[in-house]
C-alpha atoms as a PDB file:
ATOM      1  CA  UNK A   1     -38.884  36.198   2.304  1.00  0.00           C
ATOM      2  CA  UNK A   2     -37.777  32.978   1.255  1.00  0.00           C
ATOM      3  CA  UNK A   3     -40.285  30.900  -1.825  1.00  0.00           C
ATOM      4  CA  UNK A   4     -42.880  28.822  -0.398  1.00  0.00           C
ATOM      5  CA  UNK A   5     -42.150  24.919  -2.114  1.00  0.00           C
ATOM      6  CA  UNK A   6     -44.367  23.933  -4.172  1.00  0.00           C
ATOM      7  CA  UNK A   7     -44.533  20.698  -6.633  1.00  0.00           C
ATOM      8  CA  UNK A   8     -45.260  21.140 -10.151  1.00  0.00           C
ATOM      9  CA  UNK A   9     -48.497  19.259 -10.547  1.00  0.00           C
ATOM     10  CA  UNK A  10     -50.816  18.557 -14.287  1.00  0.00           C
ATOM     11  CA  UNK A  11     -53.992  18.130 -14.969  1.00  0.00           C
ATOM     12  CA  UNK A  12     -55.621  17.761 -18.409  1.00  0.00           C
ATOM     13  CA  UNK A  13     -58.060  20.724 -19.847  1.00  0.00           C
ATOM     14  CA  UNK A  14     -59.555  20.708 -22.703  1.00  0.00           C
ATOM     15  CA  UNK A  15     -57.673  18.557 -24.223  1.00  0.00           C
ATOM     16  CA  UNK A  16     -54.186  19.413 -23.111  1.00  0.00           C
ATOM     17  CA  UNK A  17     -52.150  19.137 -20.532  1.00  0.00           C
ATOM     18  CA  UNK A  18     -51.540  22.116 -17.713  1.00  0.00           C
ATOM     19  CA  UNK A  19     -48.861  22.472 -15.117  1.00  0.00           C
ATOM     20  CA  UNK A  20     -49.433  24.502 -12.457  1.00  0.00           C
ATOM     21  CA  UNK A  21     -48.350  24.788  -8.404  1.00  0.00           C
ATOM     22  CA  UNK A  22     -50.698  24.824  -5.741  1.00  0.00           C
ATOM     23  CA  UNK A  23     -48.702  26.474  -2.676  1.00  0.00           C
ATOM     24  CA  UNK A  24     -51.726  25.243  -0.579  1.00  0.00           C
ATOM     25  CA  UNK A  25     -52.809  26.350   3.058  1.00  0.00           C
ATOM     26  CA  UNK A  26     -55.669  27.203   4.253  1.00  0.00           C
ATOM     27  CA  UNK A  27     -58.084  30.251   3.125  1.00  0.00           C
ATOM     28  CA  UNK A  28     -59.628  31.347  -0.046  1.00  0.00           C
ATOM     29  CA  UNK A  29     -58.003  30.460  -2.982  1.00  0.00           C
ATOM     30  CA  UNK A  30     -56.106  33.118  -5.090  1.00  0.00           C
ATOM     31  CA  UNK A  31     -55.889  32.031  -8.437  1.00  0.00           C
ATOM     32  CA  UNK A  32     -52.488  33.588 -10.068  1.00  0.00           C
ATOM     33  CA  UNK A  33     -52.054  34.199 -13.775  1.00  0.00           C
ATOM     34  CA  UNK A  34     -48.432  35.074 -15.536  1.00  0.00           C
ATOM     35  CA  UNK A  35     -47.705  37.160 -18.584  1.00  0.00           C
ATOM     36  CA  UNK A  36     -46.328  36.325 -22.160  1.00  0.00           C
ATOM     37  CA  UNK A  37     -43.070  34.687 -21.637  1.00  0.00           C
ATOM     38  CA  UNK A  38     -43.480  33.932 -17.875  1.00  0.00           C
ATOM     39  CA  UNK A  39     -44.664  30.546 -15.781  1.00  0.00           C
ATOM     40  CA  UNK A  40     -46.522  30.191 -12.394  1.00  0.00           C
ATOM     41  CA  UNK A  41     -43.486  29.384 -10.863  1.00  0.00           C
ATOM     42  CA  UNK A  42     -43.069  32.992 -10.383  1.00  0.00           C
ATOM     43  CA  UNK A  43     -45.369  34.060  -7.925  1.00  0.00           C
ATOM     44  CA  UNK A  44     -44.111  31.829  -5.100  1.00  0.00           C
ATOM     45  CA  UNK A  45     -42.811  34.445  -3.141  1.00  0.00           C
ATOM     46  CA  UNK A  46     -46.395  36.350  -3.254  1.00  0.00           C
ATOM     47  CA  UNK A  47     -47.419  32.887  -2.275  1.00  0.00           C
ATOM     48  CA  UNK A  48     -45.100  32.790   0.808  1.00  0.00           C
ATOM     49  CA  UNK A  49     -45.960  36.245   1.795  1.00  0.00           C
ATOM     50  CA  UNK A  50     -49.484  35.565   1.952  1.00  0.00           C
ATOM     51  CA  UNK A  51     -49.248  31.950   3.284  1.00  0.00           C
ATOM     52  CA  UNK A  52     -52.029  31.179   6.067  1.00  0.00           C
ATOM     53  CA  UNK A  53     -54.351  33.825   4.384  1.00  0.00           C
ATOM     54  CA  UNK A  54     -55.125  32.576   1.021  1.00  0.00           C
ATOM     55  CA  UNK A  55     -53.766  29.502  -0.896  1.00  0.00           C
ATOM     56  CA  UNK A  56     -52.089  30.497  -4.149  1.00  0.00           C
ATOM     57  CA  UNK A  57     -52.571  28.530  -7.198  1.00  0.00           C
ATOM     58  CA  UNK A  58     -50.329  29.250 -10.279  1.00  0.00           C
ATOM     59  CA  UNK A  59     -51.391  28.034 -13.573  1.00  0.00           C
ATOM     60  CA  UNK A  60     -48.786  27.644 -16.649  1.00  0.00           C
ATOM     61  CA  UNK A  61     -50.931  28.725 -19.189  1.00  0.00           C
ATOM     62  CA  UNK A  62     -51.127  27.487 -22.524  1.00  0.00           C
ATOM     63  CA  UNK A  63     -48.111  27.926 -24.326  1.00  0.00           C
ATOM     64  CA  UNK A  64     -46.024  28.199 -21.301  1.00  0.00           C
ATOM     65  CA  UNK A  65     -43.804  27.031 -18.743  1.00  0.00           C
ATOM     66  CA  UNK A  66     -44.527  23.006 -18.651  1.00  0.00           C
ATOM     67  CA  UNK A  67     -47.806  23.436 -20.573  1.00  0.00           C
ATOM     68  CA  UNK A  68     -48.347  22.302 -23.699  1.00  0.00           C
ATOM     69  CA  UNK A  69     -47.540  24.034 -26.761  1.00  0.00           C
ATOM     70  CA  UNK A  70     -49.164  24.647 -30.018  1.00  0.00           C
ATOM     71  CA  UNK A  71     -52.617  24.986 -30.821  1.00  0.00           C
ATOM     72  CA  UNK A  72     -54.643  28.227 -31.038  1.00  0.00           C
ATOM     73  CA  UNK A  73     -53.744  31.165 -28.642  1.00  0.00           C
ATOM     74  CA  UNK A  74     -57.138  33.952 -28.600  1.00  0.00           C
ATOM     75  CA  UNK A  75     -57.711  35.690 -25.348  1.00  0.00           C
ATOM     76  CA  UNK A  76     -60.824  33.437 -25.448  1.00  0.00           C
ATOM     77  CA  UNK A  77     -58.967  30.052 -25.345  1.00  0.00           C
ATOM     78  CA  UNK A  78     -56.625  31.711 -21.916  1.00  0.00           C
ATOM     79  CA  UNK A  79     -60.003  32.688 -20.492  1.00  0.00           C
ATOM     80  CA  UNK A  80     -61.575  29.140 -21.326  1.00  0.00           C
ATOM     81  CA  UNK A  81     -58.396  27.302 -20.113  1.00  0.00           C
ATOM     82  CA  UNK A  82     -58.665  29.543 -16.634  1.00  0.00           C
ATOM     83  CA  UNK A  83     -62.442  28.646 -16.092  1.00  0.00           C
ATOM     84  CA  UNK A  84     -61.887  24.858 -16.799  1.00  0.00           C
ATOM     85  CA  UNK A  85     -59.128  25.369 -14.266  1.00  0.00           C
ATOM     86  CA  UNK A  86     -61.309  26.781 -11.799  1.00  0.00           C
ATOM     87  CA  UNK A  87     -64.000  24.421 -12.333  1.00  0.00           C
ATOM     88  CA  UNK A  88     -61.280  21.519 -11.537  1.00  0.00           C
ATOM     89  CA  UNK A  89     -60.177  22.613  -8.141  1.00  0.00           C
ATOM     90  CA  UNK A  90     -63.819  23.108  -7.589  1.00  0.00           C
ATOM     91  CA  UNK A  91     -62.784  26.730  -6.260  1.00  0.00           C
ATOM     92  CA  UNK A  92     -64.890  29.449  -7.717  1.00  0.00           C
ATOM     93  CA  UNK A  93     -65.725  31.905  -6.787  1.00  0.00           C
ATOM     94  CA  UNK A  94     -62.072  32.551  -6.293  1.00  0.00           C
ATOM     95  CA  UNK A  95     -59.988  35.451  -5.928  1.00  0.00           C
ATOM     96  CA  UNK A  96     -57.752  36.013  -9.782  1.00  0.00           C
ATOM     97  CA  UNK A  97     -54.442  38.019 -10.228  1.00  0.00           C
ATOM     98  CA  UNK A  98     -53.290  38.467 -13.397  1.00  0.00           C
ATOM     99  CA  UNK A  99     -49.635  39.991 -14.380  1.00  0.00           C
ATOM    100  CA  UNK A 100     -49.795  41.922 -17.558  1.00  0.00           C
ATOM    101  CA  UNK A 101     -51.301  39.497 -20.193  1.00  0.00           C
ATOM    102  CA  UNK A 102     -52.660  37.410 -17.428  1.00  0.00           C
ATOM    103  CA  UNK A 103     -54.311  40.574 -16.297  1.00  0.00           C
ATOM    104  CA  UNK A 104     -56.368  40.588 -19.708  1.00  0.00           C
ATOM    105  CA  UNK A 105     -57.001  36.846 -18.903  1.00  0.00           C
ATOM    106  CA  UNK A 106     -58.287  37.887 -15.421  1.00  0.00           C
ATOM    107  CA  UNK A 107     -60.593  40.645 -16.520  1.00  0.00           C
ATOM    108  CA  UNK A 108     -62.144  38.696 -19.364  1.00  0.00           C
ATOM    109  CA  UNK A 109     -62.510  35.558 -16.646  1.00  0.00           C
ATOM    110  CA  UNK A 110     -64.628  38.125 -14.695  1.00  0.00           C
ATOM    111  CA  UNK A 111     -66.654  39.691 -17.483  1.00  0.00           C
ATOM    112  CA  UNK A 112     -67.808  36.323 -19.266  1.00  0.00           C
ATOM    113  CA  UNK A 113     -68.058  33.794 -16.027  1.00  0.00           C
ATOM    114  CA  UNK A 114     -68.773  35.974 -13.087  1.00  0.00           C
ATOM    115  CA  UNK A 115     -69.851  33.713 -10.848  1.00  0.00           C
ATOM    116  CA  UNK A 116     -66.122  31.902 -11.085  1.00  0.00           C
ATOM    117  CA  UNK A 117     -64.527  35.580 -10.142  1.00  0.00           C
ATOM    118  CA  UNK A 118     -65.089  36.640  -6.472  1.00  0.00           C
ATOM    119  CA  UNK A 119     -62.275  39.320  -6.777  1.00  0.00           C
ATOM    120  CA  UNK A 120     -59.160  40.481  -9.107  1.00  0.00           C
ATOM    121  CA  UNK A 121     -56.217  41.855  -8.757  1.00  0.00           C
ATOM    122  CA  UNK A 122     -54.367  43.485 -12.421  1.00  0.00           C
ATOM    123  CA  UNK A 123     -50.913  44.430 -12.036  1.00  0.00           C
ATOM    124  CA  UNK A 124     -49.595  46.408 -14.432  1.00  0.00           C
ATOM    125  CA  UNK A 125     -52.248  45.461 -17.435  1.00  0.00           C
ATOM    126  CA  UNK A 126     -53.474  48.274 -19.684  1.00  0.00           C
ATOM    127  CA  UNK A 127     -56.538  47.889 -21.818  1.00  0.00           C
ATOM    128  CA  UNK A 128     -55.296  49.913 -24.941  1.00  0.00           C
ATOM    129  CA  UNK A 129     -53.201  47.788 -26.047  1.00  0.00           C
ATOM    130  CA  UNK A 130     -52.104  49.289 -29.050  1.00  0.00           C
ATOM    131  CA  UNK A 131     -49.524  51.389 -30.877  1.00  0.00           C
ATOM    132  CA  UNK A 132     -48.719  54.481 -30.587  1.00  0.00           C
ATOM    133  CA  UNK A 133     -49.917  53.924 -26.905  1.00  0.00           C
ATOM    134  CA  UNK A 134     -47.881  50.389 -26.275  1.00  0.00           C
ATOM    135  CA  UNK A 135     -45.717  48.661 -28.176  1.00  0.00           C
ATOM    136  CA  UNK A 136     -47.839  45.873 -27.988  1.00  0.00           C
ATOM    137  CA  UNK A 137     -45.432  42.477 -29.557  1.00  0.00           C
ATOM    138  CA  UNK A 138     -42.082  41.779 -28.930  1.00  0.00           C
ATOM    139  CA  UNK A 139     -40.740  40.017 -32.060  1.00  0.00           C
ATOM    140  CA  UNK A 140     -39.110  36.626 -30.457  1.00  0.00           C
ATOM    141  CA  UNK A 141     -39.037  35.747 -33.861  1.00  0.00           C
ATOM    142  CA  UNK A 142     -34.907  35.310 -34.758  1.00  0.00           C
ATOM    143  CA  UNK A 143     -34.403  34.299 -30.882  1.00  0.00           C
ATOM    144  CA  UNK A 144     -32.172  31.152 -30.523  1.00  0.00           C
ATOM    145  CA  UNK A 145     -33.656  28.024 -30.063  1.00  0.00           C
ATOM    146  CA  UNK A 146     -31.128  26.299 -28.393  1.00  0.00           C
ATOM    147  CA  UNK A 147     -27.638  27.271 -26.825  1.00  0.00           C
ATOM    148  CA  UNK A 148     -24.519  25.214 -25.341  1.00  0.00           C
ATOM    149  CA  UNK A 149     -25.340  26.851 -22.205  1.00  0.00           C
ATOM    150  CA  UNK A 150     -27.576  28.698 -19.960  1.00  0.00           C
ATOM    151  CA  UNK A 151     -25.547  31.611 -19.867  1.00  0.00           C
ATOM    152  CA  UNK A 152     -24.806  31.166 -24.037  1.00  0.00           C
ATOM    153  CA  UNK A 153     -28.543  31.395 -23.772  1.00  0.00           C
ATOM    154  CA  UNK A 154     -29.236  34.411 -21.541  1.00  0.00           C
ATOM    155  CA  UNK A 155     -26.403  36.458 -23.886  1.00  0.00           C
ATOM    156  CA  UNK A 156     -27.870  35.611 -26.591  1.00  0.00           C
ATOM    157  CA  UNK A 157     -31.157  36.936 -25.888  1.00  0.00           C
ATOM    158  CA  UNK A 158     -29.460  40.125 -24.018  1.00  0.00           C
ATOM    159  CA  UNK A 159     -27.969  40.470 -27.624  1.00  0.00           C
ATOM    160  CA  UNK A 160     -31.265  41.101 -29.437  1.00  0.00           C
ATOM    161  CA  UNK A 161     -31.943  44.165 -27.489  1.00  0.00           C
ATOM    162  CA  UNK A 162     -33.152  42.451 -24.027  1.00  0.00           C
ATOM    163  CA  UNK A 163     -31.407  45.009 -21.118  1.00  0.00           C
ATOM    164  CA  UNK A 164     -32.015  42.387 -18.666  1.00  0.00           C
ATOM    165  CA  UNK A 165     -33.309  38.770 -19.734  1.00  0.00           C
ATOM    166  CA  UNK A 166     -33.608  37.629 -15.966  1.00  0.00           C
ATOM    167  CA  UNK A 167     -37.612  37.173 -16.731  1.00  0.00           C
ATOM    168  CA  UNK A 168     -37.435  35.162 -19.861  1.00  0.00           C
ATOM    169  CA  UNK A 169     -34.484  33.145 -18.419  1.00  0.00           C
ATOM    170  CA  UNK A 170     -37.331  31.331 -15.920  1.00  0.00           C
ATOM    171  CA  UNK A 171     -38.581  29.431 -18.771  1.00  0.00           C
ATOM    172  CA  UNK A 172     -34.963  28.296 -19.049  1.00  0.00           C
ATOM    173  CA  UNK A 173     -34.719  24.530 -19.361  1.00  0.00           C
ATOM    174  CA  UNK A 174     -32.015  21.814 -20.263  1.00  0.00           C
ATOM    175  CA  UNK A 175     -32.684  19.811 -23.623  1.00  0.00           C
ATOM    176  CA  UNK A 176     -31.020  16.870 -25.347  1.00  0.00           C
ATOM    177  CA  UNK A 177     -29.116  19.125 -27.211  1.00  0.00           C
ATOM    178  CA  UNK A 178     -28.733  22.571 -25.391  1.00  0.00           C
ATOM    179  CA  UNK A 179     -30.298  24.943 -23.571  1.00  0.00           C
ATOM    180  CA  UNK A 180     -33.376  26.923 -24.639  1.00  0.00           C
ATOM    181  CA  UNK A 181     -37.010  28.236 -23.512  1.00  0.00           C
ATOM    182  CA  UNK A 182     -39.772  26.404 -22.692  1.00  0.00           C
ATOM    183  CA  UNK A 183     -42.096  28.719 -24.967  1.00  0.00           C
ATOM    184  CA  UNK A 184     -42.146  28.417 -28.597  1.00  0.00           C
ATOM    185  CA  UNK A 185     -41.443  31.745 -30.323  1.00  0.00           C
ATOM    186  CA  UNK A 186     -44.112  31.494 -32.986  1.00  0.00           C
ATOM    187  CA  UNK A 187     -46.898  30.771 -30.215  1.00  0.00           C
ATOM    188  CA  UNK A 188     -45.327  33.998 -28.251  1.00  0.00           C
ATOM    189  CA  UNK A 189     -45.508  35.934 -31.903  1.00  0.00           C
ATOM    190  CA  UNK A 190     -49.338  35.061 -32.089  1.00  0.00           C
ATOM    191  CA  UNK A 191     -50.513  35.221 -28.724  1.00  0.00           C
ATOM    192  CA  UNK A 192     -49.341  38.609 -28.359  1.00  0.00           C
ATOM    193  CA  UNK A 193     -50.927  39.921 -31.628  1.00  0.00           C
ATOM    194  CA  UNK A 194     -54.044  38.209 -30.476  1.00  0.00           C
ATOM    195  CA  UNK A 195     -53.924  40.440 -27.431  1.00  0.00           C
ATOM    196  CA  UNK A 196     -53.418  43.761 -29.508  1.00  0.00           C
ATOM    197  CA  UNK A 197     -56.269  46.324 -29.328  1.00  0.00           C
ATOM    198  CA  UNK A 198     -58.476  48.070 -27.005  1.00  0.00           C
ATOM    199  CA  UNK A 199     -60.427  46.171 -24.323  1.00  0.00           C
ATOM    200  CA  UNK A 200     -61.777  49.181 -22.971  1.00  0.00           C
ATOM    201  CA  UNK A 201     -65.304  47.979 -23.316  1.00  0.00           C
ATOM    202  CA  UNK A 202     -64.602  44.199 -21.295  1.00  0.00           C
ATOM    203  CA  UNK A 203     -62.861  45.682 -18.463  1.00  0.00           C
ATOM    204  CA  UNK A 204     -66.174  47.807 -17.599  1.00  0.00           C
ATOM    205  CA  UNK A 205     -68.683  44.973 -17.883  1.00  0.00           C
ATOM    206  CA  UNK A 206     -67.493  42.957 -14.738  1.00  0.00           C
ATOM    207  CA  UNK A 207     -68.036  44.587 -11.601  1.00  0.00           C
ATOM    208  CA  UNK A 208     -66.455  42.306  -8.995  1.00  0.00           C
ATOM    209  CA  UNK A 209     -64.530  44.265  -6.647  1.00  0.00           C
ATOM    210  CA  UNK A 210     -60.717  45.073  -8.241  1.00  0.00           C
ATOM    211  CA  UNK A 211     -57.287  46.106  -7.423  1.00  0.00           C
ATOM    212  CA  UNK A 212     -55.653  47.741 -10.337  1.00  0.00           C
ATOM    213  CA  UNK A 213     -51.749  47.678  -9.743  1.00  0.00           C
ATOM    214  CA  UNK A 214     -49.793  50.064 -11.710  1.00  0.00           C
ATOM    215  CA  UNK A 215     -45.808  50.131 -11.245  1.00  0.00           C
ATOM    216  CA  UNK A 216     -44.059  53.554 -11.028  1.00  0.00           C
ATOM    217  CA  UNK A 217     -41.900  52.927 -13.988  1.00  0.00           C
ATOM    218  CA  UNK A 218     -44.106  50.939 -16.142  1.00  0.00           C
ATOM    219  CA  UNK A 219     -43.508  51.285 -20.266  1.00  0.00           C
ATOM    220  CA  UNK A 220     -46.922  49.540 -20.653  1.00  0.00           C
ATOM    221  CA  UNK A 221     -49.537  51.140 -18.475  1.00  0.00           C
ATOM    222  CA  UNK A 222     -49.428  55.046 -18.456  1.00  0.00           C
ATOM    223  CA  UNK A 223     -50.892  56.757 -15.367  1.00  0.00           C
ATOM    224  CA  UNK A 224     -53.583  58.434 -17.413  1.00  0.00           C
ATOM    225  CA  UNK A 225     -54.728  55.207 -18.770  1.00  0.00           C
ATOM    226  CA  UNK A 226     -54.709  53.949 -14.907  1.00  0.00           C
ATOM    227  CA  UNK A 227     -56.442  56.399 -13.893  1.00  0.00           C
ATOM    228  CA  UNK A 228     -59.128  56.486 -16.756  1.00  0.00           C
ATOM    229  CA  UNK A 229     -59.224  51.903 -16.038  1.00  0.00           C
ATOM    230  CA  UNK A 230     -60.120  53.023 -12.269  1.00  0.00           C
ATOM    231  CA  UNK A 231     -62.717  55.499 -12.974  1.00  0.00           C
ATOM    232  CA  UNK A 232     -64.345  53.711 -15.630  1.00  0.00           C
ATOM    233  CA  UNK A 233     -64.847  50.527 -13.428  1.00  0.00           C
ATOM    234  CA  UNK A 234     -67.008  50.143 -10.737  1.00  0.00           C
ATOM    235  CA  UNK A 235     -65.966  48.869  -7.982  1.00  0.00           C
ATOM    236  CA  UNK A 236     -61.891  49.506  -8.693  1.00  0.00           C
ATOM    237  CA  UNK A 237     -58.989  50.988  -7.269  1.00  0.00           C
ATOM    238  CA  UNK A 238     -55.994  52.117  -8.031  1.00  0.00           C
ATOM    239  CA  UNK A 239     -52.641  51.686  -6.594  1.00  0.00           C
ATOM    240  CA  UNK A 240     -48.623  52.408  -7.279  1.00  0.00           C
ATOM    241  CA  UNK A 241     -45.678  51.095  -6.903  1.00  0.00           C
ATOM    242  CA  UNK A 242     -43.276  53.688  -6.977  1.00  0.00           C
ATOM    243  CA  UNK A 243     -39.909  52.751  -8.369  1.00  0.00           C
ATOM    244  CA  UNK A 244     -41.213  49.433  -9.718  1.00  0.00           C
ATOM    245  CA  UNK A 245     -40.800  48.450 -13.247  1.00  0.00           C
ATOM    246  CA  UNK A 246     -43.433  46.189 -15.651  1.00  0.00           C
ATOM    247  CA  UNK A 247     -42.262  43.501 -13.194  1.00  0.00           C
ATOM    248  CA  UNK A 248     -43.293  44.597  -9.858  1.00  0.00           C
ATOM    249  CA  UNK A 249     -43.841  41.579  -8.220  1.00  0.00           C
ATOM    250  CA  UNK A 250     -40.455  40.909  -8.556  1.00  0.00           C
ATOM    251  CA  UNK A 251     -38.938  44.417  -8.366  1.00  0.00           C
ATOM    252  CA  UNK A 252     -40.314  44.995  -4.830  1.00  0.00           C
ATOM    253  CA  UNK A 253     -42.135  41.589  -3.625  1.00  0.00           C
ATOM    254  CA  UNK A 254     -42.799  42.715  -0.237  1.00  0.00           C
ATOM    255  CA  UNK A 255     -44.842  45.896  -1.468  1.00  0.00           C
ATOM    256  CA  UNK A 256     -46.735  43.395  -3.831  1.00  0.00           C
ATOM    257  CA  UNK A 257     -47.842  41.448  -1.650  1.00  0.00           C
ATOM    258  CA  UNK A 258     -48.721  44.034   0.739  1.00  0.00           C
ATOM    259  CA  UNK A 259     -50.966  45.401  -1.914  1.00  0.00           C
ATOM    260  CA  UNK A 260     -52.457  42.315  -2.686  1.00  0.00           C
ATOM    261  CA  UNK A 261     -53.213  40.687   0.623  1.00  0.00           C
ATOM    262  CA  UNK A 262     -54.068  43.977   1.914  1.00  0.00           C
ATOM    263  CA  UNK A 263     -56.802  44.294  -0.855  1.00  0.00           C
ATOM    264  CA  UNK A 264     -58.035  40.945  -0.512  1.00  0.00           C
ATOM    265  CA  UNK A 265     -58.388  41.341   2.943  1.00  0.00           C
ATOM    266  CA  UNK A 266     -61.046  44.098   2.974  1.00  0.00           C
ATOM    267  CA  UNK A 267     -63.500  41.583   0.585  1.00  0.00           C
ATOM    268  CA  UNK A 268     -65.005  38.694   0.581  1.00  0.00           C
ATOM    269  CA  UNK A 269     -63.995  35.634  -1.271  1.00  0.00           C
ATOM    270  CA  UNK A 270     -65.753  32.471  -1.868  1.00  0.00           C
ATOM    271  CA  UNK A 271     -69.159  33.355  -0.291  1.00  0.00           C
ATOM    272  CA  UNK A 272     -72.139  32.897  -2.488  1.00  0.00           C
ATOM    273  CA  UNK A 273     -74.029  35.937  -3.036  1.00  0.00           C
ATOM    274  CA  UNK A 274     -77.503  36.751  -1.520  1.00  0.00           C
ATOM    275  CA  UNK A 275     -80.667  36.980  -3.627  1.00  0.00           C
ATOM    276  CA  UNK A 276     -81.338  40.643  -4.014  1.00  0.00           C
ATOM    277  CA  UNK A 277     -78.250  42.139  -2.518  1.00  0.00           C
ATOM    278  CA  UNK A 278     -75.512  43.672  -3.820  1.00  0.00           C
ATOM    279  CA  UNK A 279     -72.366  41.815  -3.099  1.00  0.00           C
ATOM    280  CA  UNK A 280     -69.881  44.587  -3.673  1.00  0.00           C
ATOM    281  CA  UNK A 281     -71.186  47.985  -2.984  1.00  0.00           C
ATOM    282  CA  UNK A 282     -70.134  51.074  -4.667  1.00  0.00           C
ATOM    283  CA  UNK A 283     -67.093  52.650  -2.911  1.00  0.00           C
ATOM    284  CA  UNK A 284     -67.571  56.573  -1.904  1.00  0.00           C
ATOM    285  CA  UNK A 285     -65.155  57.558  -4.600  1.00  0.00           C
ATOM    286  CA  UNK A 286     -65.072  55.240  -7.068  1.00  0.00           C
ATOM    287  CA  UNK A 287     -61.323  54.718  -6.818  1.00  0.00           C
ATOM    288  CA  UNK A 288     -58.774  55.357  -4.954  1.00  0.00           C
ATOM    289  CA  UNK A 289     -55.240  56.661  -6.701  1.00  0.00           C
END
């Protein structure tokens, strides 16, 4: 299915500027968070697939894409940055997704501003974070920071152990003098240690309905860990991708976005809640593997 277009757009948060694409359309809005390393750009064909239902917004979050760099990068400044977001488009409650690290951005969104978080999706996030579980950082530390070419660039990073740098290649850009990545390494180096540990007690405080996305060959989230993340949470369920690897949306896009608009089809988004009623019931069995 071909990318839905969507302009780059900025607005300034907190002090710094944020890129992000709004694939707009009508219905709820779905609020889309990347990884380490990645950019919103990314989820435009998830955006195309669920064009007419829900209006995708991708944020470049701090550090990335055509966001500013530097400053500090704590899972509380991503989940900050998110909620200012949110607050700007004037679209909570809305719907999250978060990809990996973005997942931990989602879930902490939820836990400390519910009423911003209507419903999330995690793909392929795991909550213990830490060795001998995950290899939790990816030293980016001796990667090049320029090249004569993109494909000097992309061999380059293949060289430092990268089997396929197809992923890390979308931040990709064209300087003054050479090609190199829009992230700067020593952000990536302390963003991911600031994500290391076990966030086992966050992920069960929220309890807006959730889709936990797992892929089938994922070297980050075991299937035990999934299956203790669904069970743990109320409200949660629990969903494969067989043959998929940490990059699922873009390993089998069509069954991604099946999962996702198929899950955000069976709650509701964007409705205030009623005094004295529970907006998202218990399912009979907790979760569904």
């Amino acid at each position: 299915m071909p990318a839905a277009p969507a302009p780059e757009s900025f607005v300034r948060l907190r002090g710094r500027r944020f890129a992000y694409r709004d694939f707009g359309g009508p219905g709820p809005v779905l609020l889309a968070l990347h990884g380490h390393f990645g950019r919103g750009r990314i989820f435009a064909p998830l955006a195309a697939a669920l064009a007419g239902r829900y209006r995708v917004v991708a944020l470049d979050q701090r550090g990335h894409g055509l966001s500013d760099n530097g400053g500090e990068f704590t899972p509380e400044a991503y989940v900050e940055d998110a909620a200012a977001f949110l607050r700007a488009l004037d679209a909570g409650p809305a719907a999250v997704l978060g990809h990996s690290m973005g997942g931990a951005v989602a879930h902490l969104l939820a836990e400390r501003h519910p009423r911003l978080v209507a419903a999330l999706v995690v793909a392929d996030m795991t909550v213990r974070n830490q060795a001998p579980e995950t290899h939790p950082v990816l030293d980016v530390t001796d990667w090049p920071r320029r090249a004569a070419s993109r494909a000097a660039l992309r061999a380059a990073i293949e060289a430092r152990g990268i089997p396929d740098a197809g992923y890390f290649m979308e931040s990709a850009a064209e300087f003054e003098d050479g090609w190199g990545l829009l992230f700067d390494t020593a952000d990536m180096m302390a963003s991911q240690r600031a994500f290391t540990g076990d966030l086992s007690a966050s992920w069960t405080a929220s309890r807006q309905p959730a889709l936990l996305l797992r892929a089938g060959e994922s070297f980050l989230l075991s299937r035990a860990t999934a299956e203790w993340m669904a069970g743990a949470r109320p409200h949660t369920r629990l969903a494969e991708l067989p043959g998929c690897g940490h990059w699922l949306y873009a390993d089998d896009p069509e069954g991604f976005a099946r999962a996702v608009g198929g899950f955000l089809d069976t709650v509701r988004i964007g409705e205030p809640s009623q005094p004295g009623v529970d907006p998202w019931p218990e399912p009979d069995s907790g979760h569904r593997p």
